[in-house]
Protein backbone atom coordinates (compact mmCIF):
# COMPACT_ATOMS: atom_id res chain seq x y z
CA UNK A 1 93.44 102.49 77.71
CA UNK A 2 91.39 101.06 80.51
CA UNK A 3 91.01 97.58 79.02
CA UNK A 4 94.71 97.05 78.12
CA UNK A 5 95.65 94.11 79.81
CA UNK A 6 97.99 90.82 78.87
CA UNK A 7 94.40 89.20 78.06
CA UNK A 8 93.21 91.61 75.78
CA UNK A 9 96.78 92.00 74.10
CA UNK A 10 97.25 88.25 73.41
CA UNK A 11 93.80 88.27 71.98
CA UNK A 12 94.96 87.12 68.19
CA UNK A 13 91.77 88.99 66.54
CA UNK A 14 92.97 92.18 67.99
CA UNK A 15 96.01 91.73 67.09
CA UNK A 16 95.03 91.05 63.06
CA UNK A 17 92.65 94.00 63.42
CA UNK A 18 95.88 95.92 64.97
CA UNK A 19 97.96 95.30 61.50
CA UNK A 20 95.30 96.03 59.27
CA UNK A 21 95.07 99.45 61.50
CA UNK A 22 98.81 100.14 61.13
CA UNK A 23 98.59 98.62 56.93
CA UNK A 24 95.58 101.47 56.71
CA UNK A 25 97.07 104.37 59.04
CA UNK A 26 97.28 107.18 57.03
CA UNK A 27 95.34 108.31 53.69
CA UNK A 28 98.76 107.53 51.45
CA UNK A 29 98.88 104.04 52.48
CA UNK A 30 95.01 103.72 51.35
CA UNK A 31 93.93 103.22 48.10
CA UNK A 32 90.67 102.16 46.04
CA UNK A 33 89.93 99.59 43.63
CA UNK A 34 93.06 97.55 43.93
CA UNK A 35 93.92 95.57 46.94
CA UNK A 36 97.54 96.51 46.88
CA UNK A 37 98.83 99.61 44.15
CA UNK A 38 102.47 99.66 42.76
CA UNK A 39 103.37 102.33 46.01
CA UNK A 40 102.29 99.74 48.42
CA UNK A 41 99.05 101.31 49.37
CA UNK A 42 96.56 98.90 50.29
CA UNK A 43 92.36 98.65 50.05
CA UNK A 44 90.67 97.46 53.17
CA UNK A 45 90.33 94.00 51.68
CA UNK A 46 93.84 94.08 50.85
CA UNK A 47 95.07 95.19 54.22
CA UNK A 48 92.42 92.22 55.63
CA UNK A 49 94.38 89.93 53.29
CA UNK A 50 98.03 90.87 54.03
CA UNK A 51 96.92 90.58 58.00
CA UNK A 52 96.47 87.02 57.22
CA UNK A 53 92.76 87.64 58.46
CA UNK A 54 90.11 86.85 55.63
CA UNK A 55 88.32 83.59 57.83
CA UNK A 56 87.30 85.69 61.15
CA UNK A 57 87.21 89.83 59.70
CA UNK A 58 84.81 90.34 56.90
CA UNK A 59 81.76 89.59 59.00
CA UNK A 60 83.16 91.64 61.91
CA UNK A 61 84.26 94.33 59.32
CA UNK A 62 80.73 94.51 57.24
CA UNK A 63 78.41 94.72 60.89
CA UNK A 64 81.14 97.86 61.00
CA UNK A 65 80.30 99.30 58.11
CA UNK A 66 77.05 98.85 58.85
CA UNK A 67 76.36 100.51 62.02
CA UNK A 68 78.66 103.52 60.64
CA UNK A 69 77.49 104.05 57.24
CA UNK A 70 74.25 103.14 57.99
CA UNK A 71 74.25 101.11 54.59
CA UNK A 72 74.20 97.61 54.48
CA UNK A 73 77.10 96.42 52.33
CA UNK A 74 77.40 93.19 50.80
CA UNK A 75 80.91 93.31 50.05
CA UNK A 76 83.82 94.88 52.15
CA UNK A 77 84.84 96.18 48.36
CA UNK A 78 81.87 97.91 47.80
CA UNK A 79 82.10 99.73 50.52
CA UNK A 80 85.80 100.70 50.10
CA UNK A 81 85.06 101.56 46.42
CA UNK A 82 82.44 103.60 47.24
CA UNK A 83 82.59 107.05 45.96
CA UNK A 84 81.52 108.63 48.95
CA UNK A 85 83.97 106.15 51.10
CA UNK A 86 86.96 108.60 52.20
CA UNK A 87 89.92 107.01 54.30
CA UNK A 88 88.31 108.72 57.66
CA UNK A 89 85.56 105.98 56.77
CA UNK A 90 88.04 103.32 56.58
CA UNK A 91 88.88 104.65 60.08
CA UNK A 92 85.63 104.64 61.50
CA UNK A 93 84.61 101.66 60.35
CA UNK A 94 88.00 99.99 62.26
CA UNK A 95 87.83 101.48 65.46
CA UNK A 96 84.05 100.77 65.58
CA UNK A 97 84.85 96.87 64.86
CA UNK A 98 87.38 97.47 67.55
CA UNK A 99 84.86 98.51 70.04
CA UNK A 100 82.49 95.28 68.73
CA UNK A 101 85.55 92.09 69.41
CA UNK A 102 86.17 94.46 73.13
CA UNK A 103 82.38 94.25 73.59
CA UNK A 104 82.36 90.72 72.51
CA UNK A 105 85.15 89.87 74.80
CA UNK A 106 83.93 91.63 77.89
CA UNK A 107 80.31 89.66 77.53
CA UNK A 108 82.64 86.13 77.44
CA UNK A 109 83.97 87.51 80.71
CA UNK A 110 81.23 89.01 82.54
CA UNK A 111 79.31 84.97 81.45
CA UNK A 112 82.49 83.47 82.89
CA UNK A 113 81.85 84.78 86.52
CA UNK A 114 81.14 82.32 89.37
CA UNK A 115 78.19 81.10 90.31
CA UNK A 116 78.19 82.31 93.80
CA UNK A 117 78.61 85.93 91.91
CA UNK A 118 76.07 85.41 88.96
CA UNK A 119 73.48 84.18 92.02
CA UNK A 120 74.07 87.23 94.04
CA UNK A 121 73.38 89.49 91.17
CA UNK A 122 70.19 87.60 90.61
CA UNK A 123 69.02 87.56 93.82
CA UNK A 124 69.74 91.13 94.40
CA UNK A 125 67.80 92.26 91.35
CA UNK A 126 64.94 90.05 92.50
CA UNK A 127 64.45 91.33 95.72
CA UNK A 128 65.49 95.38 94.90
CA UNK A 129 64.55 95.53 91.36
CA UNK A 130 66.46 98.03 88.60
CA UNK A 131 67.77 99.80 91.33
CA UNK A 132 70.23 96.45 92.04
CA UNK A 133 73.65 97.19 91.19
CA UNK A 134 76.35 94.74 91.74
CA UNK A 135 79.20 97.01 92.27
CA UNK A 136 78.98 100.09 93.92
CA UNK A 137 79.31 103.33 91.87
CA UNK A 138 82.32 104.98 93.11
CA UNK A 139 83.11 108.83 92.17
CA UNK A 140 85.53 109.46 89.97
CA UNK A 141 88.92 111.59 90.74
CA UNK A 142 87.52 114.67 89.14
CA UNK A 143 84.28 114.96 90.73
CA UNK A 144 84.35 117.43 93.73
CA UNK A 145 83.30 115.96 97.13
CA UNK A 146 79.46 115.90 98.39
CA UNK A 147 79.35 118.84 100.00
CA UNK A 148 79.02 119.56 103.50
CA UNK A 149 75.46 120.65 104.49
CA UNK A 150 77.60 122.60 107.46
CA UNK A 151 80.03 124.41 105.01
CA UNK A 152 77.88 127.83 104.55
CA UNK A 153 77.08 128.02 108.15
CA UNK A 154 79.71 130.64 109.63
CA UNK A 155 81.67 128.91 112.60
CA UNK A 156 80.57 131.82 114.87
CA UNK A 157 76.93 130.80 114.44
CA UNK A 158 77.74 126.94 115.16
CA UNK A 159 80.02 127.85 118.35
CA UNK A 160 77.13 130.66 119.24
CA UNK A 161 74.74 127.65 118.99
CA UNK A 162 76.56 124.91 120.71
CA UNK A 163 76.87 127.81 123.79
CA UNK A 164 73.13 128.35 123.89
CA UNK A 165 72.29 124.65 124.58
């Protein structure tokens, strides 16, 4: 993935939100109303639990829920226990807090840029507007090239051309 670095890896919230992942991976290690069954399956707040990560995930986990469901949930059991709550849910709602604590760590980078850096952006946004961009926008490997504006002109016509000058 593109923002798999050392940095990101040592990160410890990623890496509680990593064993609750692997504690949750597939629908027979998930279960409802119990945070851990006799089989070892595990509810979301009993994954949260066994990852040693009930101070800094239930807030993280319920904005989740949240902005998947589109429910507001009180409780992380409530949604869990929901009827309509199936394990692709459970799922959903990880990967999305996943994309939140990388969002949240990529806005505590971009704030820890220089000065020099932060100033340039500022004054090129001042004095070119929206249009301002601090980095370049480069095409990617699978976009074809710009295209010549000489490529459907047969060769004959450009030698023919060159001759009558």
């Amino acid at each position: 993935m593109p923002l798999d670095s050392i940095e990101f890896a040592q990160d410890p919230l990623l890496a509680k939100l990593g064993h609750i992942e692997r504690l949750l991976a597939t629908e027979q290690q998930w279960c409802k109303g119990r945070l851990r069954d006799g089989e070892g399956r595990h509810c979301l707040v009993g994954a949260i639990e066994a990852a040693d990560a009930w101070q800094e995930m239930p807030r993280i986990i319920l904005r989740a829920a949240r902005e998947v469901s589109g429910k507001r949930y009180w409780r992380i059991e409530a949604f869990n226990d929901h009827p309509l709550t199936t394990h692709r849910d459970v799922l959903l709602v990880l990967r999305r807090a996943r994309e939140d604590i990388l969002a949240q760590m990529a806005a505590r980078y971009q704030s820890h840029q220089p000065c020099y850096r932060k100033w340039a952006q500022s004054l090129g946004t001042a004095l070119f507007g929206s249009a301002w961009r601090s980095v370049p926008d480069l095409p990617s490997a699978r976009e074809a090239p710009p295209a010549s504006p000489l490529r459907h002109i047969p060769v004959t016509a450009i030698m023919h051309e060159r001759s009558m000058s």
